[in-house]
N, C-alpha and C. Protein backbone atom coordinates (compact mmCIF):
# COMPACT_ATOMS: atom_id res chain seq x y z
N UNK A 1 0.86 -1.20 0.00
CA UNK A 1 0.00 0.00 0.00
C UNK A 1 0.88 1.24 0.00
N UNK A 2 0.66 2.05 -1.02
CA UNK A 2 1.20 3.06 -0.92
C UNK A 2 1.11 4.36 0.07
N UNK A 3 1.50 4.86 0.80
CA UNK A 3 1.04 5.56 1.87
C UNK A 3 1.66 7.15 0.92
N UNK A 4 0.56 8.26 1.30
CA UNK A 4 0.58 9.94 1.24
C UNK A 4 2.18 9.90 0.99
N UNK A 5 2.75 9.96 2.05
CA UNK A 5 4.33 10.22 2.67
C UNK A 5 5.07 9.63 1.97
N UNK A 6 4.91 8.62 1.23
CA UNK A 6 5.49 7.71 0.15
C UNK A 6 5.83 8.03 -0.99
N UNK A 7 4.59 8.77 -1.26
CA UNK A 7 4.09 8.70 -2.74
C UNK A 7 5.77 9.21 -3.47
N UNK A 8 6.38 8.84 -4.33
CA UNK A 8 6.87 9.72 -5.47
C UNK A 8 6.55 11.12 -5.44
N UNK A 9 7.55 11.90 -6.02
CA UNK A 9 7.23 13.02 -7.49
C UNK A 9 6.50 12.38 -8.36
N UNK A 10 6.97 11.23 -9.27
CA UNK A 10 6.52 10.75 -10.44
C UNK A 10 5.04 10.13 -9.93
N UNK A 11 4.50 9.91 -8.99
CA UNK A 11 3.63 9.22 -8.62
C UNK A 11 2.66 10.65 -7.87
N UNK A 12 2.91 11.82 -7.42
CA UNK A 12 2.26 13.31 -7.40
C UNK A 12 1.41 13.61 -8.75
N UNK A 13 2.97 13.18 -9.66
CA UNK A 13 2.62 13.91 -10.67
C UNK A 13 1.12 13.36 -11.77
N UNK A 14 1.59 11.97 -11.55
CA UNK A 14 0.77 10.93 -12.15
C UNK A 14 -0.81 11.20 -11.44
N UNK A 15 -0.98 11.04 -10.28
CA UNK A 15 -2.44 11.39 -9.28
C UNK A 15 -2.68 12.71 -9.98
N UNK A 16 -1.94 14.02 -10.19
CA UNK A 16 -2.08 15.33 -9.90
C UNK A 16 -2.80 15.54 -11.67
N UNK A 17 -2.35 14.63 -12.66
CA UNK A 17 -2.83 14.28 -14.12
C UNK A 17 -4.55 14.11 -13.80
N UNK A 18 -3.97 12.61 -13.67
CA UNK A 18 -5.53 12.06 -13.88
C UNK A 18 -6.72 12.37 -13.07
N UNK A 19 -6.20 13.47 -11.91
CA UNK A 19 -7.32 14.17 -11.21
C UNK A 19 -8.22 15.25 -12.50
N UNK A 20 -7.46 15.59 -13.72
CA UNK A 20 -7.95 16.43 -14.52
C UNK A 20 -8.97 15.62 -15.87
N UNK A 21 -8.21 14.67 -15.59
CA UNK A 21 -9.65 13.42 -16.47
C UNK A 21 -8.81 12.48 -16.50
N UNK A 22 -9.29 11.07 -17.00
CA UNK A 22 -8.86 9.85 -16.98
C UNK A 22 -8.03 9.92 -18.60
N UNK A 23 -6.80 9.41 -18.14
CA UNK A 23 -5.76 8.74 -19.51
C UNK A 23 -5.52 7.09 -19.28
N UNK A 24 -4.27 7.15 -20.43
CA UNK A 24 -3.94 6.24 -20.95
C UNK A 24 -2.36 6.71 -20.51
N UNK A 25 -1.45 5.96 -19.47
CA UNK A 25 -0.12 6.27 -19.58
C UNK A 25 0.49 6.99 -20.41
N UNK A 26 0.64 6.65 -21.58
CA UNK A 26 1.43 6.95 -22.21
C UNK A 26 0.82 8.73 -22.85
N UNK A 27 -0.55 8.38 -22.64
CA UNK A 27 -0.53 10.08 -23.05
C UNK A 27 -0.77 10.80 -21.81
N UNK A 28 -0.67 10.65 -20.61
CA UNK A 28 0.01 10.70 -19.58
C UNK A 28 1.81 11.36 -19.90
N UNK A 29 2.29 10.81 -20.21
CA UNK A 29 3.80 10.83 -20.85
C UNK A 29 3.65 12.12 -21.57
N UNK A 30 2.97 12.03 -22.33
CA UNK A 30 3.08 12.99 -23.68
C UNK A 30 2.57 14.60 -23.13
N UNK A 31 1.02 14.65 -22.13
CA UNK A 31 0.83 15.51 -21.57
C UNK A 31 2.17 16.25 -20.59
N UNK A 32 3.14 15.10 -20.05
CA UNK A 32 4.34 16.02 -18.82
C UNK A 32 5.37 16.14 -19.53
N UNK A 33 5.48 16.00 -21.09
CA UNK A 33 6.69 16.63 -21.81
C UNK A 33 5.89 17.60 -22.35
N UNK A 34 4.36 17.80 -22.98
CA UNK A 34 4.35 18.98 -23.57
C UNK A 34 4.47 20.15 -23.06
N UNK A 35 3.88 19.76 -21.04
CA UNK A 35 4.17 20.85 -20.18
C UNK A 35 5.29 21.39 -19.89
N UNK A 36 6.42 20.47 -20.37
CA UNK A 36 7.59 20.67 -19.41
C UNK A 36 8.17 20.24 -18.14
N UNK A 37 6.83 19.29 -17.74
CA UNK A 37 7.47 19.17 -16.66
C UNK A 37 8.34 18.09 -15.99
N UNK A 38 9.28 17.64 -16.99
CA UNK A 38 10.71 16.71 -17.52
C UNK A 38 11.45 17.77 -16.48
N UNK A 39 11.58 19.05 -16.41
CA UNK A 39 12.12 19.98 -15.27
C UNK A 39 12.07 19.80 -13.79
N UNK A 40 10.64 19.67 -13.78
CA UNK A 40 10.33 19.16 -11.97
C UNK A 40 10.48 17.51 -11.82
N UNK A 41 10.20 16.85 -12.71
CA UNK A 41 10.02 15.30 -12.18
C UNK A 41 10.51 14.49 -13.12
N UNK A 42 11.69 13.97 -12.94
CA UNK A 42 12.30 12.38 -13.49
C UNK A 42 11.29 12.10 -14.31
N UNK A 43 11.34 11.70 -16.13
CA UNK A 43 10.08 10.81 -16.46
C UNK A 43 10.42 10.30 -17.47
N UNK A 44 10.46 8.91 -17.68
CA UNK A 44 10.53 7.63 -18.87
C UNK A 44 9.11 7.38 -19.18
N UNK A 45 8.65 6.83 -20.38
CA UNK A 45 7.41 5.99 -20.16
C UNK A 45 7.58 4.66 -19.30
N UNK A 46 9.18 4.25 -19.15
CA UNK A 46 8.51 2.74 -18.54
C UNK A 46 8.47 3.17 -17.25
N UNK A 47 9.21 4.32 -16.41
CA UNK A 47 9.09 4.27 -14.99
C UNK A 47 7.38 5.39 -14.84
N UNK A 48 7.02 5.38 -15.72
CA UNK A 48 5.68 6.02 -15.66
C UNK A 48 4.69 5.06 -15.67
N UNK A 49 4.57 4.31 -16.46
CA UNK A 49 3.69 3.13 -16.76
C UNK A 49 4.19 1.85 -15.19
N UNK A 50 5.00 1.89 -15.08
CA UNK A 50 5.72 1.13 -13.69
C UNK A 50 4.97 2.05 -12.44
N UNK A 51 4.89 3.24 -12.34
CA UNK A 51 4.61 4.23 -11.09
C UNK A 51 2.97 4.36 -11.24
N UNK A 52 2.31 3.91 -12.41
CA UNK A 52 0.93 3.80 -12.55
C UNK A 52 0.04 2.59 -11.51
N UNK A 53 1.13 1.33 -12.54
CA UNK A 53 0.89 0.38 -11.96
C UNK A 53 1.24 0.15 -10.37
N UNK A 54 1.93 1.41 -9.89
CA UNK A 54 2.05 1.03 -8.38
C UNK A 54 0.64 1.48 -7.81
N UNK A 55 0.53 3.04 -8.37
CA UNK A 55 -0.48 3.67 -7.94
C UNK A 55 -1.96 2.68 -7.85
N UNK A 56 -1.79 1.66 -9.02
CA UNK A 56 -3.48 1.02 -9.19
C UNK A 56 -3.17 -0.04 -8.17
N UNK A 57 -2.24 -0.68 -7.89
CA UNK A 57 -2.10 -1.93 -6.65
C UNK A 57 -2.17 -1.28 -5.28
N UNK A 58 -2.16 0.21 -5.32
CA UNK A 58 -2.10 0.46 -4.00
C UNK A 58 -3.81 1.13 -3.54
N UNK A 59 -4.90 0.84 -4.78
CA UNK A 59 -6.13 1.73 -4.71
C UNK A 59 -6.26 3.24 -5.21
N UNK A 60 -5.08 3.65 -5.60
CA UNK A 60 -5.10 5.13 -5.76
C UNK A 60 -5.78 5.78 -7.38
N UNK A 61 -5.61 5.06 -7.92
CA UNK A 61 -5.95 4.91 -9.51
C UNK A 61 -6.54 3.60 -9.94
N UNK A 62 -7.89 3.63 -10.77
CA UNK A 62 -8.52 2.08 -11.32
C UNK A 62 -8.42 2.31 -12.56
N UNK A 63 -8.51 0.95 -13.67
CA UNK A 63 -8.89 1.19 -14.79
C UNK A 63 -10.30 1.20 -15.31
N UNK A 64 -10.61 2.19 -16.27
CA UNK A 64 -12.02 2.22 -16.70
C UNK A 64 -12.10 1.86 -18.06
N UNK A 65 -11.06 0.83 -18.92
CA UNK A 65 -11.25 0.51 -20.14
C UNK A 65 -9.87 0.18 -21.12
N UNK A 66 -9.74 -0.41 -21.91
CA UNK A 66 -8.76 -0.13 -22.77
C UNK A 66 -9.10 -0.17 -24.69
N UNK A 67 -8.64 -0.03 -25.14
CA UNK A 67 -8.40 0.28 -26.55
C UNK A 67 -7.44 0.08 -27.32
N UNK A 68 -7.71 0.29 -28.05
CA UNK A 68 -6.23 -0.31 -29.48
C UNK A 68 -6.19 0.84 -30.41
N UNK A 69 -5.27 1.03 -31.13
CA UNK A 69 -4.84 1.88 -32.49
C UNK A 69 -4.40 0.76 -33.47
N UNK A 70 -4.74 0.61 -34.64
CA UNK A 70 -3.83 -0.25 -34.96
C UNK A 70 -3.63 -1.65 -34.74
N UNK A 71 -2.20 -1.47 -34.99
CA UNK A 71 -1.21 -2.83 -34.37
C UNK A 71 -0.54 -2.47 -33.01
N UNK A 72 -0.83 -1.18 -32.76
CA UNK A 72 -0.05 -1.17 -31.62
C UNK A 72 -0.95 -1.94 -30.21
N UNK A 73 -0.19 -1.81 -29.30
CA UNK A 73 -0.44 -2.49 -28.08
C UNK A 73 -1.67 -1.93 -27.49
N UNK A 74 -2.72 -3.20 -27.08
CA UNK A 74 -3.68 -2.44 -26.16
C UNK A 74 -3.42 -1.04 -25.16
N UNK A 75 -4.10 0.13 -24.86
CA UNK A 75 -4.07 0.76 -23.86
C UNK A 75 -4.92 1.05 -22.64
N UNK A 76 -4.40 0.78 -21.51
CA UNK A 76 -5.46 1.06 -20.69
C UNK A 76 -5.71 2.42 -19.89
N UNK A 77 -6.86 2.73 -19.63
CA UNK A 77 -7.21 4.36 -19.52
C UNK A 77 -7.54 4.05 -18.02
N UNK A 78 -6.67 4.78 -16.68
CA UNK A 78 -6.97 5.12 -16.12
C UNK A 78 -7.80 6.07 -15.30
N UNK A 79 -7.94 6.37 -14.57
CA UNK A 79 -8.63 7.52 -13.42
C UNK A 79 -8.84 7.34 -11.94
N UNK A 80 -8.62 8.64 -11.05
CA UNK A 80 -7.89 8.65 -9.88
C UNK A 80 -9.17 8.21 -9.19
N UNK A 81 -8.90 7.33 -8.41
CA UNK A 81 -10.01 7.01 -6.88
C UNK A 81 -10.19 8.03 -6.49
N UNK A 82 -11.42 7.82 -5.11
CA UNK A 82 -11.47 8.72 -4.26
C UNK A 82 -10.37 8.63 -3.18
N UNK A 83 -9.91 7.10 -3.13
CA UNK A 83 -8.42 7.31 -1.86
C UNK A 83 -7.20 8.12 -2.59
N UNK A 84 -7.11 7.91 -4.38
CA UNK A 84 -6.17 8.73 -4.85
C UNK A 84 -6.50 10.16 -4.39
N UNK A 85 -7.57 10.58 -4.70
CA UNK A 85 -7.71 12.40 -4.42
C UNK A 85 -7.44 12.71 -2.72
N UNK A 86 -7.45 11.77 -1.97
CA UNK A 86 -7.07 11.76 -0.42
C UNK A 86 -5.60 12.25 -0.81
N UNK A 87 -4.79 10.87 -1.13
CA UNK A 87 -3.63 10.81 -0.96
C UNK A 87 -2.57 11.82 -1.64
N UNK A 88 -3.68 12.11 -2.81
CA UNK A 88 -2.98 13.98 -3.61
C UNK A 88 -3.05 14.76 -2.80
N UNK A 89 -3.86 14.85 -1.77
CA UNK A 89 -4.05 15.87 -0.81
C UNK A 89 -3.58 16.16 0.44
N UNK A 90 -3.42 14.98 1.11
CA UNK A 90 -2.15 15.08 2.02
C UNK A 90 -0.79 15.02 1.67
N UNK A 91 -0.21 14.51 0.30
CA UNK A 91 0.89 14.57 0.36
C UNK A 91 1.15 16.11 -0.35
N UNK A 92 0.47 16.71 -1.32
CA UNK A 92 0.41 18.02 -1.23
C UNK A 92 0.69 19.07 0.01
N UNK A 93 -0.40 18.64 0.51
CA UNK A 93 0.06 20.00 1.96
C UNK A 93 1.67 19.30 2.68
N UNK A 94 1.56 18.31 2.62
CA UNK A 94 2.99 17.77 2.98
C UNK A 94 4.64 18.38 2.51
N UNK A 95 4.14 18.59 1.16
CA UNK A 95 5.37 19.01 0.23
C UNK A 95 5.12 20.56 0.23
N UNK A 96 4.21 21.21 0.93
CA UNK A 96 3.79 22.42 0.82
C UNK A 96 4.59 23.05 1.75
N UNK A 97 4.41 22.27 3.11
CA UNK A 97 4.97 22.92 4.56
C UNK A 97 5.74 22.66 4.92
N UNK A 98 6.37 21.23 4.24
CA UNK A 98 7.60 21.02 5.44
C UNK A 98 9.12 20.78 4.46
N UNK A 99 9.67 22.31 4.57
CA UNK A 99 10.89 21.64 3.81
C UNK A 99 11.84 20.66 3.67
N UNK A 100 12.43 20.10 3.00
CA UNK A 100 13.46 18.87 2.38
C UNK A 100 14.41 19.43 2.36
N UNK A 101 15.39 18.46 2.60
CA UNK A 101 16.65 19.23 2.35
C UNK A 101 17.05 17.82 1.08
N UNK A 102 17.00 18.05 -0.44
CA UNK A 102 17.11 17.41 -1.15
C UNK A 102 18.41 17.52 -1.67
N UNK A 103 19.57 17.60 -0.93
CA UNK A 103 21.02 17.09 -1.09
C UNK A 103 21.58 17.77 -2.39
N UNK A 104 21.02 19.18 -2.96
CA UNK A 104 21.75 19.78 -4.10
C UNK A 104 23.04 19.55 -4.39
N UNK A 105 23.69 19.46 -5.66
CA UNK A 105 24.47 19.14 -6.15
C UNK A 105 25.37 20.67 -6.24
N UNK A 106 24.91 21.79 -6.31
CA UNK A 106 25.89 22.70 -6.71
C UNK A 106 26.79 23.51 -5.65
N UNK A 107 25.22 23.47 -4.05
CA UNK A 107 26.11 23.85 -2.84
C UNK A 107 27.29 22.89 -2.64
N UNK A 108 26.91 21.79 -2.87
CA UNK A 108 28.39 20.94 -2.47
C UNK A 108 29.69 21.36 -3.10
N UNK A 109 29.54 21.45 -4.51
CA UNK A 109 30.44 21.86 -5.42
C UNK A 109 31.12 22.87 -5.26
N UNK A 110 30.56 23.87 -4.69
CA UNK A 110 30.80 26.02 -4.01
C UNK A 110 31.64 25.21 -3.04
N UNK A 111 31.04 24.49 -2.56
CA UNK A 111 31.97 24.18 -1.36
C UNK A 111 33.40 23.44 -1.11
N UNK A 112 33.13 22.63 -2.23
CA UNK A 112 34.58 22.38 -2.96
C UNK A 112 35.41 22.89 -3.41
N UNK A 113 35.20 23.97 -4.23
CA UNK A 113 35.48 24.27 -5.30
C UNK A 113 36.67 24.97 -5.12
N UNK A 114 37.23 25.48 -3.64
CA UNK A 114 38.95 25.69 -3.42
C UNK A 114 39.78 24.88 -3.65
N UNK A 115 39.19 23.53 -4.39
CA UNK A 115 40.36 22.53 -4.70
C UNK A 115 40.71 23.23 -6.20
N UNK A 116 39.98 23.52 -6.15
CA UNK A 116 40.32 24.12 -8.19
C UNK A 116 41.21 25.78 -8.05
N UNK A 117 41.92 26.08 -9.00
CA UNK A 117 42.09 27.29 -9.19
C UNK A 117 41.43 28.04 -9.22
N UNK A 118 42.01 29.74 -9.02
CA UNK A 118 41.11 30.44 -9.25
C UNK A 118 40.37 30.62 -10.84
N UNK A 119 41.01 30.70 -11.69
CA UNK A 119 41.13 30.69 -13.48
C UNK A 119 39.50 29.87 -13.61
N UNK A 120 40.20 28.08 -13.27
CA UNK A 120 39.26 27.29 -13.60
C UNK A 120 37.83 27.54 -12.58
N UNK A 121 37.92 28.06 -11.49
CA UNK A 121 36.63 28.66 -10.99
C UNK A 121 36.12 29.35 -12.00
N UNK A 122 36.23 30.21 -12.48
CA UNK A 122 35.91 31.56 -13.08
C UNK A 122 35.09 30.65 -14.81
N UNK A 123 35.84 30.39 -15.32
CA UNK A 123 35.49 29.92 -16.44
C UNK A 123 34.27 29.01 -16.13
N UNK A 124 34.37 28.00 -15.78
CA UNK A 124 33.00 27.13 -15.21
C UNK A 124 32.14 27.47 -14.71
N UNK A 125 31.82 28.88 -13.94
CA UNK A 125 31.07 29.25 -13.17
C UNK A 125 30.32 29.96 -14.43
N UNK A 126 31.03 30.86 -15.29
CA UNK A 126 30.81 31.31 -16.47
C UNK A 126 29.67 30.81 -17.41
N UNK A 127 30.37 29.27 -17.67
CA UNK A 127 29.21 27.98 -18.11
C UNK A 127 27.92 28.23 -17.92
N UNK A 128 28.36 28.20 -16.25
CA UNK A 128 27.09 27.58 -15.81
C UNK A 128 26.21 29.05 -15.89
N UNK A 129 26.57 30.08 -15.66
CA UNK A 129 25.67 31.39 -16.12
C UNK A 129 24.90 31.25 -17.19
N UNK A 130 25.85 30.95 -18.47
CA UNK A 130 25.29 30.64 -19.48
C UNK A 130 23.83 29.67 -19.39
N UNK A 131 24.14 28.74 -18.84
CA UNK A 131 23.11 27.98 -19.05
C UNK A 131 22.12 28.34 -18.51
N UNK A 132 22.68 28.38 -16.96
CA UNK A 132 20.83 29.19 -15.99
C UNK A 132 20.21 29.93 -16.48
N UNK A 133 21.47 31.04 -17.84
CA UNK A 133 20.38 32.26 -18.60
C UNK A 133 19.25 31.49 -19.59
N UNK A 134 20.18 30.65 -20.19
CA UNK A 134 19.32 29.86 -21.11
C UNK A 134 18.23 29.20 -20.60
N UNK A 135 18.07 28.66 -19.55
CA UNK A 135 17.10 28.25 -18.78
C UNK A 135 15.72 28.90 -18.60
N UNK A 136 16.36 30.33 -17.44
CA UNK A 136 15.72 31.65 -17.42
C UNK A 136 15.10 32.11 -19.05
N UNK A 137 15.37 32.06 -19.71
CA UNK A 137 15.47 32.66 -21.54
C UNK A 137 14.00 31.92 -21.68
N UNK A 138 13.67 30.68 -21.43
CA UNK A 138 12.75 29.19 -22.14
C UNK A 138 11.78 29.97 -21.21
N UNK A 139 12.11 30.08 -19.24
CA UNK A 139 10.55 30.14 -18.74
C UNK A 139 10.15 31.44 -19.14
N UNK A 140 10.81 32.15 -19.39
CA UNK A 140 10.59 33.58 -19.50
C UNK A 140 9.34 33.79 -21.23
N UNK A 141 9.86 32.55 -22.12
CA UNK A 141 8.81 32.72 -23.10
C UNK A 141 8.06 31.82 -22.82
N UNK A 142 8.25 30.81 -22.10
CA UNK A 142 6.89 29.46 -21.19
C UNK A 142 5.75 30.83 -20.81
N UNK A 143 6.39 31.82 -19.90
CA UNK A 143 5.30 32.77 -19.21
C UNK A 143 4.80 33.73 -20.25
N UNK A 144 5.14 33.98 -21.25
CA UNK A 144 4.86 34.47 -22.70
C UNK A 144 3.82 33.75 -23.05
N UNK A 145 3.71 32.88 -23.45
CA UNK A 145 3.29 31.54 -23.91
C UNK A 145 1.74 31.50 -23.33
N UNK A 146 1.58 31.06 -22.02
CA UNK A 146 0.78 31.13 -20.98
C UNK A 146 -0.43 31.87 -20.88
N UNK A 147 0.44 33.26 -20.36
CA UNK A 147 -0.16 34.30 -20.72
C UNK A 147 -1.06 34.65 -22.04
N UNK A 148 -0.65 34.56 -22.76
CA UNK A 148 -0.72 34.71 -24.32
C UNK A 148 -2.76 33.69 -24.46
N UNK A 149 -2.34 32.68 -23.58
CA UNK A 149 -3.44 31.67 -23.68
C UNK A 149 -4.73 31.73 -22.20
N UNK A 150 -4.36 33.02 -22.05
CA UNK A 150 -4.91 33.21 -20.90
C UNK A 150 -5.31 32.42 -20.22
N UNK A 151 -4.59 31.20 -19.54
CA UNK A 151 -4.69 30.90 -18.61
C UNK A 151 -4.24 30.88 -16.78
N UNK A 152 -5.46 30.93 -16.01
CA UNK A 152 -4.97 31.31 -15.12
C UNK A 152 -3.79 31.22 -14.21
N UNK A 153 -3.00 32.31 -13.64
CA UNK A 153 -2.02 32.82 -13.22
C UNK A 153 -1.69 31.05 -12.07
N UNK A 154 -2.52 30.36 -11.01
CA UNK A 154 -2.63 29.60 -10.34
C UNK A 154 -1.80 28.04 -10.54
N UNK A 155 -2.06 28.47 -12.27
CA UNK A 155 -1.79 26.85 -12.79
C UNK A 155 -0.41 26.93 -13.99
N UNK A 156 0.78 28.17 -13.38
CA UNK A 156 1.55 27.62 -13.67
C UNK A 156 3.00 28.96 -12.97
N UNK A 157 2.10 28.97 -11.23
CA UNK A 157 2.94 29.53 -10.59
C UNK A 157 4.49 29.04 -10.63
N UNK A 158 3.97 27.57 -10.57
CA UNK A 158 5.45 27.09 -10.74
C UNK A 158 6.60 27.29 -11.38
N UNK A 159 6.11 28.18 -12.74
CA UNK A 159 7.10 28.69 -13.69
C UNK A 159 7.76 30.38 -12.89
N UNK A 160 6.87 30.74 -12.75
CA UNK A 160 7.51 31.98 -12.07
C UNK A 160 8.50 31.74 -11.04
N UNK A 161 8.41 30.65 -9.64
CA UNK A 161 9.22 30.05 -8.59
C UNK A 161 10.59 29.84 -9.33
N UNK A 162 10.59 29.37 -10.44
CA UNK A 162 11.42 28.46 -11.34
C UNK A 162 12.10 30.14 -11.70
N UNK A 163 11.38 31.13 -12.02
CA UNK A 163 12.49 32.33 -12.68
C UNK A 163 13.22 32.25 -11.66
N UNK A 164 12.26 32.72 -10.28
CA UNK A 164 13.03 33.42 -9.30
C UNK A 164 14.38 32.82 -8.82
N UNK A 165 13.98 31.77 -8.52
CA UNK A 165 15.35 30.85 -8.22
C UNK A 165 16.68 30.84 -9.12
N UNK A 166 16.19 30.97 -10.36
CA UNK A 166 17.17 31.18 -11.47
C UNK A 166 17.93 32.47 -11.42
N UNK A 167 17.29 33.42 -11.15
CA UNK A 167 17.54 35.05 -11.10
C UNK A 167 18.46 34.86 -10.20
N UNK A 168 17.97 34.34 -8.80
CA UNK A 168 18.36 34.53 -7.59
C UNK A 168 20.56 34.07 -7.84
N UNK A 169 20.70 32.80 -8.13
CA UNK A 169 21.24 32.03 -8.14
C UNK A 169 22.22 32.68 -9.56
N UNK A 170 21.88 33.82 -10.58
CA UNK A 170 22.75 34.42 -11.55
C UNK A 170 23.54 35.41 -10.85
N UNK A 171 22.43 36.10 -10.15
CA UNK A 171 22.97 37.08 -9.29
C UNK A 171 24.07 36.94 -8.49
N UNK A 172 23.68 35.51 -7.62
CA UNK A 172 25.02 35.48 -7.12
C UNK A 172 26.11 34.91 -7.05
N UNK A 173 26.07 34.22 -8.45
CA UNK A 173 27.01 33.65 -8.96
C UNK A 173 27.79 35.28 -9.95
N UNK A 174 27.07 35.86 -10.11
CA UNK A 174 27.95 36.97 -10.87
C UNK A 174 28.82 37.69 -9.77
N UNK A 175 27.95 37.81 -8.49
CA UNK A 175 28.56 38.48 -7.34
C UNK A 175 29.70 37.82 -7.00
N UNK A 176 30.09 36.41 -7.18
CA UNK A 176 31.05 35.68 -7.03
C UNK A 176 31.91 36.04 -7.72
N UNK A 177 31.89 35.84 -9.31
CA UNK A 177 32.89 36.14 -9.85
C UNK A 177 33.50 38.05 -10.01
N UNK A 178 32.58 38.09 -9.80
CA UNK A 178 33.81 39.60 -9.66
C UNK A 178 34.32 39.43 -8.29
N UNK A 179 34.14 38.75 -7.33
CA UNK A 179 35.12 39.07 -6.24
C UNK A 179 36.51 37.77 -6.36
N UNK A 180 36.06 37.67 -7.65
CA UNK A 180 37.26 36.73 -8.02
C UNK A 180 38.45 37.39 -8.92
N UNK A 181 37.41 37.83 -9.56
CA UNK A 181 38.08 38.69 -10.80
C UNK A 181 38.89 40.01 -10.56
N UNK A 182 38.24 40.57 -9.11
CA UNK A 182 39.27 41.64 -8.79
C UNK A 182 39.99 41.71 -7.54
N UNK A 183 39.75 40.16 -7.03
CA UNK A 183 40.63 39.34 -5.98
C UNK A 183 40.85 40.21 -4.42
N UNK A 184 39.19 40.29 -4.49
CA UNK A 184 38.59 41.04 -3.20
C UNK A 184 38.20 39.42 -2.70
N UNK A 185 38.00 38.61 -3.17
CA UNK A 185 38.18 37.48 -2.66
C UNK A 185 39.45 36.51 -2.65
N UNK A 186 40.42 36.42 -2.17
CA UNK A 186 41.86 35.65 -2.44
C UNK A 186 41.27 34.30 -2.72
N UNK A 187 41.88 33.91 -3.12
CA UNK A 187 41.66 32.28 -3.75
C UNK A 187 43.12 31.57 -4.06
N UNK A 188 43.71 31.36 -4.61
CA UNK A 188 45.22 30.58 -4.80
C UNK A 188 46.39 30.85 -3.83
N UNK A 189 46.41 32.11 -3.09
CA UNK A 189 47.14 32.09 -1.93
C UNK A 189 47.03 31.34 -1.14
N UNK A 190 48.83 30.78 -0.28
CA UNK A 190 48.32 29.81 0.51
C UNK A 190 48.07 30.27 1.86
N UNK A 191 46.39 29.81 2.10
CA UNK A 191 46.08 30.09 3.50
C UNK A 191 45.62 28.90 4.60
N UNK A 192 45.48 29.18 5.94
CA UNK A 192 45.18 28.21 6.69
C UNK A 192 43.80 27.33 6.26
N UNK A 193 43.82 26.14 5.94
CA UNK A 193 42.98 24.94 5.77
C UNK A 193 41.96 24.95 6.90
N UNK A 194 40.13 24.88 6.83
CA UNK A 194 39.26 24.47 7.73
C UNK A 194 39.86 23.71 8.63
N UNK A 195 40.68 22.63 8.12
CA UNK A 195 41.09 21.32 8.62
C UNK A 195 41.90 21.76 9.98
N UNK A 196 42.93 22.69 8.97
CA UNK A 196 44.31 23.40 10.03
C UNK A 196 44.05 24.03 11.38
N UNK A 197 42.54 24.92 10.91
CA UNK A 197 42.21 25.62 12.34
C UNK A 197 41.12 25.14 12.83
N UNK A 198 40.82 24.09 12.27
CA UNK A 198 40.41 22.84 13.23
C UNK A 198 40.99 22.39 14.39
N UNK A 199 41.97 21.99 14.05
CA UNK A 199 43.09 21.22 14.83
C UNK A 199 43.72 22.12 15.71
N UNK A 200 43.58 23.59 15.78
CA UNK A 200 44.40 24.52 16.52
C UNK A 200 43.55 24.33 17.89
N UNK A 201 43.99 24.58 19.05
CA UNK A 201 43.66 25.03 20.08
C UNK A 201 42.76 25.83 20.63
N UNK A 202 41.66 25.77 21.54
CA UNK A 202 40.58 26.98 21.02
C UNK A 202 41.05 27.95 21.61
N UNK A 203 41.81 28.08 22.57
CA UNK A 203 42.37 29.77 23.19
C UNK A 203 42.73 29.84 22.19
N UNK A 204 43.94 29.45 20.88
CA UNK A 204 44.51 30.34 20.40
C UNK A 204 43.84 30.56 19.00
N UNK A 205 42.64 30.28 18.93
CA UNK A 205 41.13 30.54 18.00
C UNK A 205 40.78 31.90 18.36
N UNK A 206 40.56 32.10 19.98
CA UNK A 206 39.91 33.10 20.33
C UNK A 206 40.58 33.85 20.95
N UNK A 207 42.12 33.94 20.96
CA UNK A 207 43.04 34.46 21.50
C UNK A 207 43.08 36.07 20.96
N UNK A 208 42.96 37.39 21.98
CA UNK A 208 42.90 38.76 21.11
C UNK A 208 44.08 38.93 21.85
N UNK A 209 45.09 40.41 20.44
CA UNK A 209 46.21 40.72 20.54
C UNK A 209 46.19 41.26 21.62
């Protein structure tokens, strides 16, 4: 049984679909790439069609039919229970209120990143500007887009969250590199190691002249 607290992203996302009418996996699939939202949540068709089939063994989703095209493979058309619309709903307010600390990949890296030169800081960080702009560049015509189709502001806050964070995160990665670039931040000089004044003594940590 799948429990609220359990559920997946891919399995949110899947409930958070077929609460809007009953599919067929795979256009399931086709609906969270046309949205985009390959950005917020991991998605294959087989670990989709796999995260379906968890959802229907656990009560959360039944089938109401299947069909054919063709030669291709039967499809079967789901739609969410009433324990699914429960379990969208607590794990919603769940993911609403209580933050995660989901182990980011780039604070670690900042935090590394005195193993590298200063040079090769600078250039990579550069990259990665590039790209967050490019990123920023897509939601920025996503909210073009949107807009354009007047639909309401509610149902795709998520894109705006998505600038801000992006903005947030150019900003201060630019703020970084100029204090690199005009070496108001030292970097390749050799200075005492976390490690070093670790190991020191705490009087002579807190020792004043």
């Amino acid at each position: 049984m799948v429990q609220p607290g359990k559920l997946t992203a891919l399995g949110v996302a899947s409930l958070a679909l077929l609460a809007e009418g009953p599919m067929h996996p795979y256009e399931m699939y086709q609906v969270l790439m046309a949205r985009h939202e390959d950005r917020l949540v991991k998605v294959r068709p087989g670990t989709l069609y796999h995260a379906v089939r968890r959802l229907e063994e656990a009560g959360l989703v039944e089938a109401v039919g299947t069909d054919r095209e063709g030669n291709r493979p039967e499809r079967t058309t789901y739609r969410i229970s009433t324990a699914g619309h429960e379990a969208l709903d607590v794990r919603l307010r769940e993911m609403l209120a209580k933050p995660v600390n989901e182990y980011p990949v780039f604070p670690h890296a900042i935090a590394e990143a005195h193993h590298l030169p200063a040079e090769a800081v600078i250039e990579l960080l550069g990259q990665r500007v590039e790209t967050l702009q490019a990123d920023l560049d897509f939601l920025l015509h996503a909210e073009r887009v949107v807009t354009a189709k007047g639909l309401d502001r509610k149902y795709w806050i998520d894109v705006m969250y998505q600038q801000q964070m992006l903005r947030t995160e150019i900003s201060w990665i630019h703020g970084l590199l100029r204090e690199l670039r005009s070496g108001e931040l030292p970097w390749d000089d050799p200075q005492a190691t976390p490690s070093e004044l670790s190991n020191k003594p705490k009087e002579s940590l807190g020792k004043r002249s």
